[in-house]
N, C-alpha and C. Protein backbone atom coordinates (compact mmCIF):
# COMPACT_ATOMS: atom_id res chain seq x y z
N UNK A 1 -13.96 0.53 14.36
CA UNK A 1 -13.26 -0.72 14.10
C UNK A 1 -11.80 -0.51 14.48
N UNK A 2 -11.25 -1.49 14.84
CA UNK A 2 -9.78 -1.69 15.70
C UNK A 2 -8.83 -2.17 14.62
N UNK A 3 -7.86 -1.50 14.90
CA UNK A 3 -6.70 -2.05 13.89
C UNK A 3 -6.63 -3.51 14.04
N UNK A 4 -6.97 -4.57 14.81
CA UNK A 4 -6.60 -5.76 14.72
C UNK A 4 -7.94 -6.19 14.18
N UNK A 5 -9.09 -5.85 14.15
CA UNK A 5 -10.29 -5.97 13.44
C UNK A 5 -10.17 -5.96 12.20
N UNK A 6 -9.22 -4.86 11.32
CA UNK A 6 -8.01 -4.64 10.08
C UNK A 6 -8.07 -5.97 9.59
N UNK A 7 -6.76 -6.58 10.40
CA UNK A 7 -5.85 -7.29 10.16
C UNK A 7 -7.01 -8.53 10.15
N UNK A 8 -7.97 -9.00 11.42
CA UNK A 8 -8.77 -10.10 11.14
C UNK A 8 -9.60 -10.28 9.43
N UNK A 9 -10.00 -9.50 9.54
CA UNK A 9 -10.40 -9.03 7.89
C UNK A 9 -9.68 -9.46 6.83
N UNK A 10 -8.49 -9.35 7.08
CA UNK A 10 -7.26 -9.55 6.40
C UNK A 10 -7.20 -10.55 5.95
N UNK A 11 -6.92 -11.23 6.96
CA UNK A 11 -6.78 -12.47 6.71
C UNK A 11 -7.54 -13.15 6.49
N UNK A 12 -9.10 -13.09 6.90
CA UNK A 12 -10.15 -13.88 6.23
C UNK A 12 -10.31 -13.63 5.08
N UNK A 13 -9.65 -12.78 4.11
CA UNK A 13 -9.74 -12.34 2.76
C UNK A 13 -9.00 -13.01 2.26
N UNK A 14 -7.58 -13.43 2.63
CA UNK A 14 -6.64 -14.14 2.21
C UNK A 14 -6.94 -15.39 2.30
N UNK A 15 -7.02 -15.60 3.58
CA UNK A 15 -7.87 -17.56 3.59
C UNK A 15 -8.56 -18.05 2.37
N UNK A 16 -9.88 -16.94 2.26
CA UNK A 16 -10.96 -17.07 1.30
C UNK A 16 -10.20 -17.56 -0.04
N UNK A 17 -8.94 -16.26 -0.47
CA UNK A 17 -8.27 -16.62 -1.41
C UNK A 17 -7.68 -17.65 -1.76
N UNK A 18 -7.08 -18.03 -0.67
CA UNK A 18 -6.01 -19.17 -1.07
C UNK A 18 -7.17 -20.90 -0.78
N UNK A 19 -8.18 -20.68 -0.65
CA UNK A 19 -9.19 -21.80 -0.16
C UNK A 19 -8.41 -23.01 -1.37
N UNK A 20 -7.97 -23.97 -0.65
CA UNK A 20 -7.39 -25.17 -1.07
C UNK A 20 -8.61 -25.80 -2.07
N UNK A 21 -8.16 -25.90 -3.45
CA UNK A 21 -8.97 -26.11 -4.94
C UNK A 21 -9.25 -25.69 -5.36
N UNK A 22 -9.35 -24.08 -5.06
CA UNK A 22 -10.29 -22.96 -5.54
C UNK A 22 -9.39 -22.71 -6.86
N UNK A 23 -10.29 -22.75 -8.20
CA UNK A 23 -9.41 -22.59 -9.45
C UNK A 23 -8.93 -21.05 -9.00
N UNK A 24 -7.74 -21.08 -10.25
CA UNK A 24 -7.17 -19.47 -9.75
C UNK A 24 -7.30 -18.67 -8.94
N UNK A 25 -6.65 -19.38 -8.03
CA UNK A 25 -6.43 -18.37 -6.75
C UNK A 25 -5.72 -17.82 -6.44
N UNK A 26 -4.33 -17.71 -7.55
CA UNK A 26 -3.55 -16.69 -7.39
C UNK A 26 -3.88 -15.55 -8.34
N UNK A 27 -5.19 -15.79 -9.38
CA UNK A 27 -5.29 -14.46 -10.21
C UNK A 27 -6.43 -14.05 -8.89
N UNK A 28 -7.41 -14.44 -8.39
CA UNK A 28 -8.31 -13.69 -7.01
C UNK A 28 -7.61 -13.02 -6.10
N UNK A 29 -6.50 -13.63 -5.92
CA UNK A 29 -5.49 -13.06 -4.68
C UNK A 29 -5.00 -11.57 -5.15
N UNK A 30 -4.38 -11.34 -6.49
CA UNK A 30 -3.82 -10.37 -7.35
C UNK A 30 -5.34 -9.64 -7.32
N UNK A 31 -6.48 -9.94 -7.71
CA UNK A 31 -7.62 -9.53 -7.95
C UNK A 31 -8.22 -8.45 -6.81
N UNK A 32 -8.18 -9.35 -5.72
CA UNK A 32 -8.43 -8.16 -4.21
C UNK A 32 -7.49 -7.87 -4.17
N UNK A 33 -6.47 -7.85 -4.31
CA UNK A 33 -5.50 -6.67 -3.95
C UNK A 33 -5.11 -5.35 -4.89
N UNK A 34 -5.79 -5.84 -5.98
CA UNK A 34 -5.33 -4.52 -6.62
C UNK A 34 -7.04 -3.74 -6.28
N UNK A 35 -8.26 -4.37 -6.34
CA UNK A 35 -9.48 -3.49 -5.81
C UNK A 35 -8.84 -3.38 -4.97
N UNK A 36 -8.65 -3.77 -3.70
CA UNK A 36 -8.58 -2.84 -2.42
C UNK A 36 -7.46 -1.62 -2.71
N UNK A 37 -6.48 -1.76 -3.29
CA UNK A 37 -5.47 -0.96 -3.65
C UNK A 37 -6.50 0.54 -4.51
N UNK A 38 -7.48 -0.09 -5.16
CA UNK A 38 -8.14 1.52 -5.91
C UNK A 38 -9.03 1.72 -5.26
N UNK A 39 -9.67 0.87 -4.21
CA UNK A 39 -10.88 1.44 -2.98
C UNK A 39 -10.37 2.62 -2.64
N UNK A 40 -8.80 2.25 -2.02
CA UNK A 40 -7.96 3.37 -1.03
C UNK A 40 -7.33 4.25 -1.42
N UNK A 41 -7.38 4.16 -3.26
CA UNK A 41 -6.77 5.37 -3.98
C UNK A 41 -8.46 6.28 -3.28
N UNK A 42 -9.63 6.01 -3.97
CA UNK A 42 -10.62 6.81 -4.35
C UNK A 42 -11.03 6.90 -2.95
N UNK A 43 -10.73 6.72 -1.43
CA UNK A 43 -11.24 6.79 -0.82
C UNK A 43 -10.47 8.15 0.20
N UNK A 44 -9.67 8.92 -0.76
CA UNK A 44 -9.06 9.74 0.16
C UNK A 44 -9.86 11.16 -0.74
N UNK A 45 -10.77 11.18 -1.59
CA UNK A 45 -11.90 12.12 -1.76
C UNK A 45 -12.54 12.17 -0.83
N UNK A 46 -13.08 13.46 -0.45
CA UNK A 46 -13.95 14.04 0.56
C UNK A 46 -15.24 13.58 -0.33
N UNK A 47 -15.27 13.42 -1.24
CA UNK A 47 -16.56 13.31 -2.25
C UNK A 47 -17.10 12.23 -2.07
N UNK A 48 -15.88 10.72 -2.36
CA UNK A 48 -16.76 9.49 -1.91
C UNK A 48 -16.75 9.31 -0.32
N UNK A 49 -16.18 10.07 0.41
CA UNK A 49 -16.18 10.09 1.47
C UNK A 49 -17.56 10.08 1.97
N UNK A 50 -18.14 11.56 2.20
CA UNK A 50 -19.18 11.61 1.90
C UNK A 50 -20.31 10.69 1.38
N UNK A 51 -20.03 10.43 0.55
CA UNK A 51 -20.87 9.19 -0.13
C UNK A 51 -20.62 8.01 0.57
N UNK A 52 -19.77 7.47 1.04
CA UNK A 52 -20.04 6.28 1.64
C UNK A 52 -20.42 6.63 3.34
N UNK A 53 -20.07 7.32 3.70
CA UNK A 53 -21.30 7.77 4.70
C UNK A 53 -22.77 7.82 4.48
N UNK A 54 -23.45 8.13 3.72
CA UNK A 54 -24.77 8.44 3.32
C UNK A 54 -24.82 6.62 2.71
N UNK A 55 -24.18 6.29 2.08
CA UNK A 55 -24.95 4.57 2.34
C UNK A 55 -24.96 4.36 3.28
N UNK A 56 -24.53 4.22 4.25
CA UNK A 56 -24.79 3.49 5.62
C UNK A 56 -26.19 3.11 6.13
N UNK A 57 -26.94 4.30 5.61
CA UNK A 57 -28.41 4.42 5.70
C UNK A 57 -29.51 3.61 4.74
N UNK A 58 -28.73 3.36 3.54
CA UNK A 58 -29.13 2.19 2.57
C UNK A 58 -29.75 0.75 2.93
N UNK A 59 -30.84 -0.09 2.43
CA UNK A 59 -31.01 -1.21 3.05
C UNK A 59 -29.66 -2.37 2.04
N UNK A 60 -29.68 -3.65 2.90
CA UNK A 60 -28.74 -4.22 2.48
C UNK A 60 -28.82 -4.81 1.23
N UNK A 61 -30.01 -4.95 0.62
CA UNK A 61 -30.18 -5.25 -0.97
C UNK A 61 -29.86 -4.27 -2.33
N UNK A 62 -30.49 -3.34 -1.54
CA UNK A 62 -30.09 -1.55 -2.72
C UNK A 62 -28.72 -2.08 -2.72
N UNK A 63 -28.15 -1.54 -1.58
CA UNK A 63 -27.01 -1.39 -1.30
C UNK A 63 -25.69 -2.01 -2.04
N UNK A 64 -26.58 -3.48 -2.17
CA UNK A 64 -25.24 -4.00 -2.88
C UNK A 64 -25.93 -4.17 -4.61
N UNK A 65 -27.11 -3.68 -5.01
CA UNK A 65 -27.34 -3.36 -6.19
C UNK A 65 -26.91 -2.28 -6.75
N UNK A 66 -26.66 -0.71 -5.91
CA UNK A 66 -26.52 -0.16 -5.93
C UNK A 66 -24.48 0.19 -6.41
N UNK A 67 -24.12 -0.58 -5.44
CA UNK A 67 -22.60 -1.28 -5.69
C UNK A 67 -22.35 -1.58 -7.07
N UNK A 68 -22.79 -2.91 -7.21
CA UNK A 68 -22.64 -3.52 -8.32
C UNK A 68 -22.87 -2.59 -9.86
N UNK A 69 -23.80 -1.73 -9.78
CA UNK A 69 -23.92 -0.88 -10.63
C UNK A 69 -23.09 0.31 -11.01
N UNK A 70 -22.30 0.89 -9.51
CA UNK A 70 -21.54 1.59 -9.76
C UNK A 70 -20.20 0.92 -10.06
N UNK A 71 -19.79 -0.32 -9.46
CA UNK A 71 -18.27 -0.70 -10.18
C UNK A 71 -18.84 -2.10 -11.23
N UNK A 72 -19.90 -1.81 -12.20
CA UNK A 72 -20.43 -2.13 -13.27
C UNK A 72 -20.14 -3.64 -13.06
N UNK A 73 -20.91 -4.37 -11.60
CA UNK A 73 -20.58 -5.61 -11.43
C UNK A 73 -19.08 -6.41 -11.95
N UNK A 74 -17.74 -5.53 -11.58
CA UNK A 74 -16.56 -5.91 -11.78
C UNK A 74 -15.99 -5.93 -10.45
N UNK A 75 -16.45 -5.79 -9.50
CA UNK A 75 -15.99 -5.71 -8.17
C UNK A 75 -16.22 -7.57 -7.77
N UNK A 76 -15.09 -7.75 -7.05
CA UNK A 76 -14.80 -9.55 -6.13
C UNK A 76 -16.00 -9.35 -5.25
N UNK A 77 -17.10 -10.25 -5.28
CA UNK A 77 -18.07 -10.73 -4.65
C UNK A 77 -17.39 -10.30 -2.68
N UNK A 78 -16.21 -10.70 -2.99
CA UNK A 78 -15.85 -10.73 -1.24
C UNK A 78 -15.15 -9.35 -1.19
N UNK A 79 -14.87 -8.59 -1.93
CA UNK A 79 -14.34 -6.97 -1.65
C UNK A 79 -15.71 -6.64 -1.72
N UNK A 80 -16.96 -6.47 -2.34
CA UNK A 80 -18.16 -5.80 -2.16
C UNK A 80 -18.60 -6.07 -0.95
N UNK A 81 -18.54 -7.06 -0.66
CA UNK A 81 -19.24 -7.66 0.59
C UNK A 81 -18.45 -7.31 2.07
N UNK A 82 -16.67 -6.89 1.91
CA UNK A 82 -16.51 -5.83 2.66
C UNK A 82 -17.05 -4.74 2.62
N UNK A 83 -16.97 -4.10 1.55
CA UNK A 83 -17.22 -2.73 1.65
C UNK A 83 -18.43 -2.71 1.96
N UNK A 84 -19.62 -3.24 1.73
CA UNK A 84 -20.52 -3.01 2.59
C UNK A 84 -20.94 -3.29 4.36
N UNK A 85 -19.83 -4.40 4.24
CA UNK A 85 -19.85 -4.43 5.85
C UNK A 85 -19.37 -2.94 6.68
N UNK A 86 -17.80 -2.31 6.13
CA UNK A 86 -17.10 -1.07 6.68
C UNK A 86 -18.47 0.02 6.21
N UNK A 87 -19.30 -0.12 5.38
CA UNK A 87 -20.32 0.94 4.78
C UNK A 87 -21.35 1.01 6.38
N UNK A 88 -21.52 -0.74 6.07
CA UNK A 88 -22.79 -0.36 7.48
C UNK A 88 -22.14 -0.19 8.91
N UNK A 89 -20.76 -0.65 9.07
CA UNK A 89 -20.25 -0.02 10.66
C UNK A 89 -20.03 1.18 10.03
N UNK A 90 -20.44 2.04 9.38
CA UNK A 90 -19.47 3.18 9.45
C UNK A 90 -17.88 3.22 9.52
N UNK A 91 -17.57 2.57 8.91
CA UNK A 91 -16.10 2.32 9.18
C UNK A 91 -15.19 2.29 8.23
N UNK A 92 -15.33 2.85 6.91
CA UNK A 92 -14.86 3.04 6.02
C UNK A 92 -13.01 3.77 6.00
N UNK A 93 -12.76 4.34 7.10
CA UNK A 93 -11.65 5.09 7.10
C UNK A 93 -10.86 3.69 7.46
N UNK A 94 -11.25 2.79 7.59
CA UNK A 94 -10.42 1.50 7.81
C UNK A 94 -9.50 0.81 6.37
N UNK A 95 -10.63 1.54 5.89
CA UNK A 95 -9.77 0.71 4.29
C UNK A 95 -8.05 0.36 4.13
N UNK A 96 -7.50 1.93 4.35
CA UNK A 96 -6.31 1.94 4.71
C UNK A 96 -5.23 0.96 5.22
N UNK A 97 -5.90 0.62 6.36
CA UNK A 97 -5.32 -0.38 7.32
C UNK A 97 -5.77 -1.64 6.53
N UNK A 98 -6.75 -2.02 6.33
CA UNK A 98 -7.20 -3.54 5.85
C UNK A 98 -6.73 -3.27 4.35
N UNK A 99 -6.15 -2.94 3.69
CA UNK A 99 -5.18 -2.97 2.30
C UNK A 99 -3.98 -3.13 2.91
N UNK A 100 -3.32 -2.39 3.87
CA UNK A 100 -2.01 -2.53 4.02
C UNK A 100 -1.86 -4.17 4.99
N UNK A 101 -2.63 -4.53 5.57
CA UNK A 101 -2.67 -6.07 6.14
C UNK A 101 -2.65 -6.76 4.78
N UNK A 102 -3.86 -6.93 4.01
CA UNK A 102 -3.70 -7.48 3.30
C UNK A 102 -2.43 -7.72 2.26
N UNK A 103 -2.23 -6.37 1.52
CA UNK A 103 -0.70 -6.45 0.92
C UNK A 103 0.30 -7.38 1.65
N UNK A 104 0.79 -6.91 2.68
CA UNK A 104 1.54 -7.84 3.52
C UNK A 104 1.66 -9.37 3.41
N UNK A 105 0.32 -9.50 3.41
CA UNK A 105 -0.27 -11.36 3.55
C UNK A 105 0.39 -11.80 1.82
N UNK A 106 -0.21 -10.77 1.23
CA UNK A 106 -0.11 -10.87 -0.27
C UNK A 106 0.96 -11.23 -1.15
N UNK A 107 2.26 -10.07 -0.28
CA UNK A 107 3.38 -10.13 -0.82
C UNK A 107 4.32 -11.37 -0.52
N UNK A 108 3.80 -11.24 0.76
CA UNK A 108 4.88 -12.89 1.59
C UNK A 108 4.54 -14.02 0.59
N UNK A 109 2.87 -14.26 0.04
CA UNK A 109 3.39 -15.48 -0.25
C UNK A 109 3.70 -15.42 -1.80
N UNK A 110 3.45 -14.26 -2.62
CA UNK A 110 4.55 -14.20 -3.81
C UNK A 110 5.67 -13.52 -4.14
N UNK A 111 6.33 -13.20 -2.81
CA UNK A 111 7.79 -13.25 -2.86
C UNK A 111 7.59 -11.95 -3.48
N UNK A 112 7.20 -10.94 -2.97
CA UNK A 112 7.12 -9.37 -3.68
C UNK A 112 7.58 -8.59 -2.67
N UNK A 113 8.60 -8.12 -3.18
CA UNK A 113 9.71 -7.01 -1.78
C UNK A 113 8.67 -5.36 -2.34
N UNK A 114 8.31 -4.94 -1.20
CA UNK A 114 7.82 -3.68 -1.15
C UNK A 114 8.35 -2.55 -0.72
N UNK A 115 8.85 -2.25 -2.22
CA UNK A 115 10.06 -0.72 -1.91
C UNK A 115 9.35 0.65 -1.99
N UNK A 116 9.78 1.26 -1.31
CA UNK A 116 9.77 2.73 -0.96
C UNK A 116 10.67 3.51 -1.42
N UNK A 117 11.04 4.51 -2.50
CA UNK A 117 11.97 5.08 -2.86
C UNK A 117 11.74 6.21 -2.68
N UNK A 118 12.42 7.46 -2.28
CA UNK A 118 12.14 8.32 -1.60
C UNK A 118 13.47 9.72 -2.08
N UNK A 119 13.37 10.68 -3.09
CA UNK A 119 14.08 10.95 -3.58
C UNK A 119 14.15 12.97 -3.54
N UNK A 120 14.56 13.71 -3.58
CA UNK A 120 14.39 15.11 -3.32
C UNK A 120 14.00 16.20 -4.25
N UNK A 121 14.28 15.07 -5.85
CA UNK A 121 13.35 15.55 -7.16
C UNK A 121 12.35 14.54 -7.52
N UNK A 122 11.30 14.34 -8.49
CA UNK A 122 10.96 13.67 -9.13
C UNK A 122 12.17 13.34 -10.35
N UNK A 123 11.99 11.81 -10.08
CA UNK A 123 12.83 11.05 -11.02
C UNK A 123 11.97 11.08 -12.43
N UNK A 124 13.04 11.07 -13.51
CA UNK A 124 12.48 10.52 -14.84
C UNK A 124 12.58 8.88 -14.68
N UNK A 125 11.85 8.61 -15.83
CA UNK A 125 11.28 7.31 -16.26
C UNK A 125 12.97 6.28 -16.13
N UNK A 126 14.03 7.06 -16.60
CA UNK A 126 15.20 5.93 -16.51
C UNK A 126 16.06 6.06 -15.28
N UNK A 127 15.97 6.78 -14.42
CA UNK A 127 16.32 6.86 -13.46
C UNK A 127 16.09 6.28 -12.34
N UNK A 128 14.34 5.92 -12.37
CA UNK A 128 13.32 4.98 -12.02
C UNK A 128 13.76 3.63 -12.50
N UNK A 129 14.47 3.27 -13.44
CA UNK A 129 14.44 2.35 -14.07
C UNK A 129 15.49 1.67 -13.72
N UNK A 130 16.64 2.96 -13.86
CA UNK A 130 18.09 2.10 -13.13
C UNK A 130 18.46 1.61 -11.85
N UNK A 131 17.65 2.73 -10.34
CA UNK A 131 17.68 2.36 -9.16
C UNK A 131 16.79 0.83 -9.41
N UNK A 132 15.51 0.37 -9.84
CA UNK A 132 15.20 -0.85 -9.69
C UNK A 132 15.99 -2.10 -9.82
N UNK A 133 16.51 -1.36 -11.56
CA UNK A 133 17.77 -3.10 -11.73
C UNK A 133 18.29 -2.73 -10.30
N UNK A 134 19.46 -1.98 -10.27
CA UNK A 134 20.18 -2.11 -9.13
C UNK A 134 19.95 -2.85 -7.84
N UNK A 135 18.31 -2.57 -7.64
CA UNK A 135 18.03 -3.32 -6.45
C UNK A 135 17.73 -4.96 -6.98
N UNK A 136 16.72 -5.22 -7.93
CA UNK A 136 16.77 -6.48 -8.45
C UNK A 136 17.73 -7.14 -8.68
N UNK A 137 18.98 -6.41 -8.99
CA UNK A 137 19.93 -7.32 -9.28
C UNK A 137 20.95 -8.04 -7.96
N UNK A 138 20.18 -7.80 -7.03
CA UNK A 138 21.43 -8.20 -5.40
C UNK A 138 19.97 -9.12 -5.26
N UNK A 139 18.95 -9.02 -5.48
CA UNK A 139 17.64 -10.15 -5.15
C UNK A 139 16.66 -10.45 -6.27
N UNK A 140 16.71 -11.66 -6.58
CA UNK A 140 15.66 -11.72 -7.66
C UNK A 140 14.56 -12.01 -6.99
N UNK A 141 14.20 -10.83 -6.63
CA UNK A 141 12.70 -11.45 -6.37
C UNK A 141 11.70 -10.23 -7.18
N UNK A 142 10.12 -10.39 -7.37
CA UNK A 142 9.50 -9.29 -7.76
C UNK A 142 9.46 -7.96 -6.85
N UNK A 143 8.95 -6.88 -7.56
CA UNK A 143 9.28 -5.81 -6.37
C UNK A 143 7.54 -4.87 -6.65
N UNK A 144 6.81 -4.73 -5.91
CA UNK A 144 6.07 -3.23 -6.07
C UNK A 144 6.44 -1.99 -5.23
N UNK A 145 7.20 -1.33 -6.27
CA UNK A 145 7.35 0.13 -6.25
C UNK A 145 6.47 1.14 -5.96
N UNK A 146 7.09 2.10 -5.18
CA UNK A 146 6.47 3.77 -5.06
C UNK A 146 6.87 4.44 -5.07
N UNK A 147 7.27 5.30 -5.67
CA UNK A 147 7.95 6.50 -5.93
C UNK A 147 7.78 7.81 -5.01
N UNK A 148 8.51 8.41 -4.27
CA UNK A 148 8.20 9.51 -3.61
C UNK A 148 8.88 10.47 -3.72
N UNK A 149 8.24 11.84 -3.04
CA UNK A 149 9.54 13.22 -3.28
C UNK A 149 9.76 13.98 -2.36
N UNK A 150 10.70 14.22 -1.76
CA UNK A 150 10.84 15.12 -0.56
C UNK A 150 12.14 15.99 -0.35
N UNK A 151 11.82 17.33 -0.93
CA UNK A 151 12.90 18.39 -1.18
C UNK A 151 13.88 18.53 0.26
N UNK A 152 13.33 17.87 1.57
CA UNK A 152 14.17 18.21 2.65
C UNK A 152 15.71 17.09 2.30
N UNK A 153 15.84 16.43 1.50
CA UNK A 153 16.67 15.61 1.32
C UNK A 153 17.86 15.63 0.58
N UNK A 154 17.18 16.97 -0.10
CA UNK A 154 18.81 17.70 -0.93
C UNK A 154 19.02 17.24 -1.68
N UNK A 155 19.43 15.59 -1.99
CA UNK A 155 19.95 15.00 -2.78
C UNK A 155 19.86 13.74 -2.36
N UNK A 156 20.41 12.48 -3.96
CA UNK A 156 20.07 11.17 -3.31
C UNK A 156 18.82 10.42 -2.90
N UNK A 157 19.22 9.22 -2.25
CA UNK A 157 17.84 8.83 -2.08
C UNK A 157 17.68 7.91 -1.02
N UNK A 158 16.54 7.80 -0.49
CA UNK A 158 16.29 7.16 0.68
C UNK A 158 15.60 5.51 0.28
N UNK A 159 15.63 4.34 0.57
CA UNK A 159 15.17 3.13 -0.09
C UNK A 159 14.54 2.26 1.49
N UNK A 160 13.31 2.13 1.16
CA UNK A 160 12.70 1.58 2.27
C UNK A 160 12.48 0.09 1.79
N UNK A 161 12.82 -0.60 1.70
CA UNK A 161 12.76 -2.11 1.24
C UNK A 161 11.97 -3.33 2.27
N UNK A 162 10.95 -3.59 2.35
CA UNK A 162 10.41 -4.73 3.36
C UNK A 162 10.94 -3.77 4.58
N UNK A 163 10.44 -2.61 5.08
CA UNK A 163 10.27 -1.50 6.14
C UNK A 163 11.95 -1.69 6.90
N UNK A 164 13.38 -1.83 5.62
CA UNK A 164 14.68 -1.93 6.09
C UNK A 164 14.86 -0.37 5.18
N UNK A 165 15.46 0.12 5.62
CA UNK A 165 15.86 1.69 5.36
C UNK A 165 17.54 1.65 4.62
N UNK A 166 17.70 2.08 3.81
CA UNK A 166 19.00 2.47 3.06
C UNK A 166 19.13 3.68 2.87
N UNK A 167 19.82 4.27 3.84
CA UNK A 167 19.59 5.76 3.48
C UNK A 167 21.04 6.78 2.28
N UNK A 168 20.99 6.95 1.74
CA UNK A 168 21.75 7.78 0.52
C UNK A 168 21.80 9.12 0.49
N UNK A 169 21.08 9.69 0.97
CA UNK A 169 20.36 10.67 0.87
C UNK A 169 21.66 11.95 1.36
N UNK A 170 21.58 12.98 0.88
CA UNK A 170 22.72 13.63 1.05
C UNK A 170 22.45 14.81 2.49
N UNK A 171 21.21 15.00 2.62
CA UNK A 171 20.33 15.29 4.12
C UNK A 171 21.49 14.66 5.29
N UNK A 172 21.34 13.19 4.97
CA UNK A 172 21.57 11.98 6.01
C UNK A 172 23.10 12.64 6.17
N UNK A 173 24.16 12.23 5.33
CA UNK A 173 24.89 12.36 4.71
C UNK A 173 26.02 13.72 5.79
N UNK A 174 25.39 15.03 5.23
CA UNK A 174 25.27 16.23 5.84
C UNK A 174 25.44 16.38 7.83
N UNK A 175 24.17 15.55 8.04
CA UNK A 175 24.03 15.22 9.40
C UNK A 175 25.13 14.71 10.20
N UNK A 176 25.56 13.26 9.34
CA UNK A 176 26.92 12.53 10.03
C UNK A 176 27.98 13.47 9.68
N UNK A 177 28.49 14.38 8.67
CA UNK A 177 29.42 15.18 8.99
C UNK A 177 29.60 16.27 9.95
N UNK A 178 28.86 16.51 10.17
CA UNK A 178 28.37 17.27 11.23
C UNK A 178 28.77 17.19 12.61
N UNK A 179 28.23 15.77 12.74
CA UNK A 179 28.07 15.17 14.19
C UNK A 179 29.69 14.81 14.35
N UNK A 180 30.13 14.24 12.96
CA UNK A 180 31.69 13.83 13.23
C UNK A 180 32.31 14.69 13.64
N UNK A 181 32.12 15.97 13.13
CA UNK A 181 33.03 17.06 13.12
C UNK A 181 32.93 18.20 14.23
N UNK A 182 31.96 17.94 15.03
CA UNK A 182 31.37 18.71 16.32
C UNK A 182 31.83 17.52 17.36
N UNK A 183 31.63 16.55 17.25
CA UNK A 183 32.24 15.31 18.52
C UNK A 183 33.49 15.50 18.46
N UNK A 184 34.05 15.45 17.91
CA UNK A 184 35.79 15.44 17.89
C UNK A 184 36.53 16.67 18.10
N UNK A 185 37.44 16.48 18.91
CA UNK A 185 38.82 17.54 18.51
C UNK A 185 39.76 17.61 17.77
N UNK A 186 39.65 19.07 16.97
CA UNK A 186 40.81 18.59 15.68
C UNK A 186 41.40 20.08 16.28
N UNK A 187 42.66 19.87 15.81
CA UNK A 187 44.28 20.58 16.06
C UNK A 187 44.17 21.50 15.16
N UNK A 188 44.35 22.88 15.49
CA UNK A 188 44.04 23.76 13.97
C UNK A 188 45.99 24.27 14.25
């Protein structure tokens, strides 16, 4: 399956969602997106990996009895009915891509900025807490957060906001002194 195969997916998920009358369709919309969001947590096990390979071979009735039993018939009629489609192409490593389309579709239309924070320790709980106001407070809009850690950064922090980069980071920082101070001639 093709990354724009992804994205078609995508959006027929979203359509489905937003289907003009459909009662609560903004709790369905929230609904597939947070399943697809724990498909693609549990789908980076080699274990269900495995396992959803070996359905493929399943007929299409087991299959989605078989489903239903394991996510104890709490799974969206239209996320099962993907996953068994990516089950029978074999195509399961797609998930990835068809969550991150979807999110996208998701966030635009409730105004949810998708930050990336990117820091060289793990932050505590208020530290986490204060970079958010900070950012909420220049935009009120909602935000889903991720927290990341990457010791090459020394210090500071890197902020990926709707894929716009703020970089802080004392790495960055380091670099431009550098460059300033190697480009130029200074008078000793």
């Amino acid at each position: 399956m093709k990354k724009n195969l992804s994205l078609k997916i995508a959006k027929a998920l979203f359509r489905f969602a937003e289907k003009p009358g459909k009662p609560g369709k903004e709790e369905l919309g929230k609904k597939i997106f947070t399943e697809l969001k724990a498909l693609v947590a549990i789908s980076d096990d080699e274990g269900f990996k495995k396992t959803l390979l070996h359905l493929s071979s399943v007929d299409g009735e087991k299959l989605v009895k078989l489903l239903d039993e394991v996510f104890e018939k709490k799974l969206e009629t239209s996320v099962r009915n993907i996953l068994i489609l990516l089950i029978k192409s074999r195509a399961t490593e797609q998930l990835p891509e068809l969550y991150e389309a979807y999110k996208k579709l998701y966030f635009r239309r409730e105004h949810i900025a998708d930050v990336t924070i990117i820091s060289a320790r793990e932050l505590n709980e208020s530290e986490k807490k204060s970079i958010l106001e900070k950012l909420e407070s220049k935009k009120h809009t909602a935000m889903h957060e991720n927290f990341l850690v990457n010791a090459e950064l020394i210090g500071g922090v890197q902020i990926y906001k709707n894929n716009f980069l703020t970089d802080l980071s004392v790495k960055t920082y380091l670099e431009k002194l550098k460059h300033h101070l190697t480009s130029h001639e200074y008078a000793i």
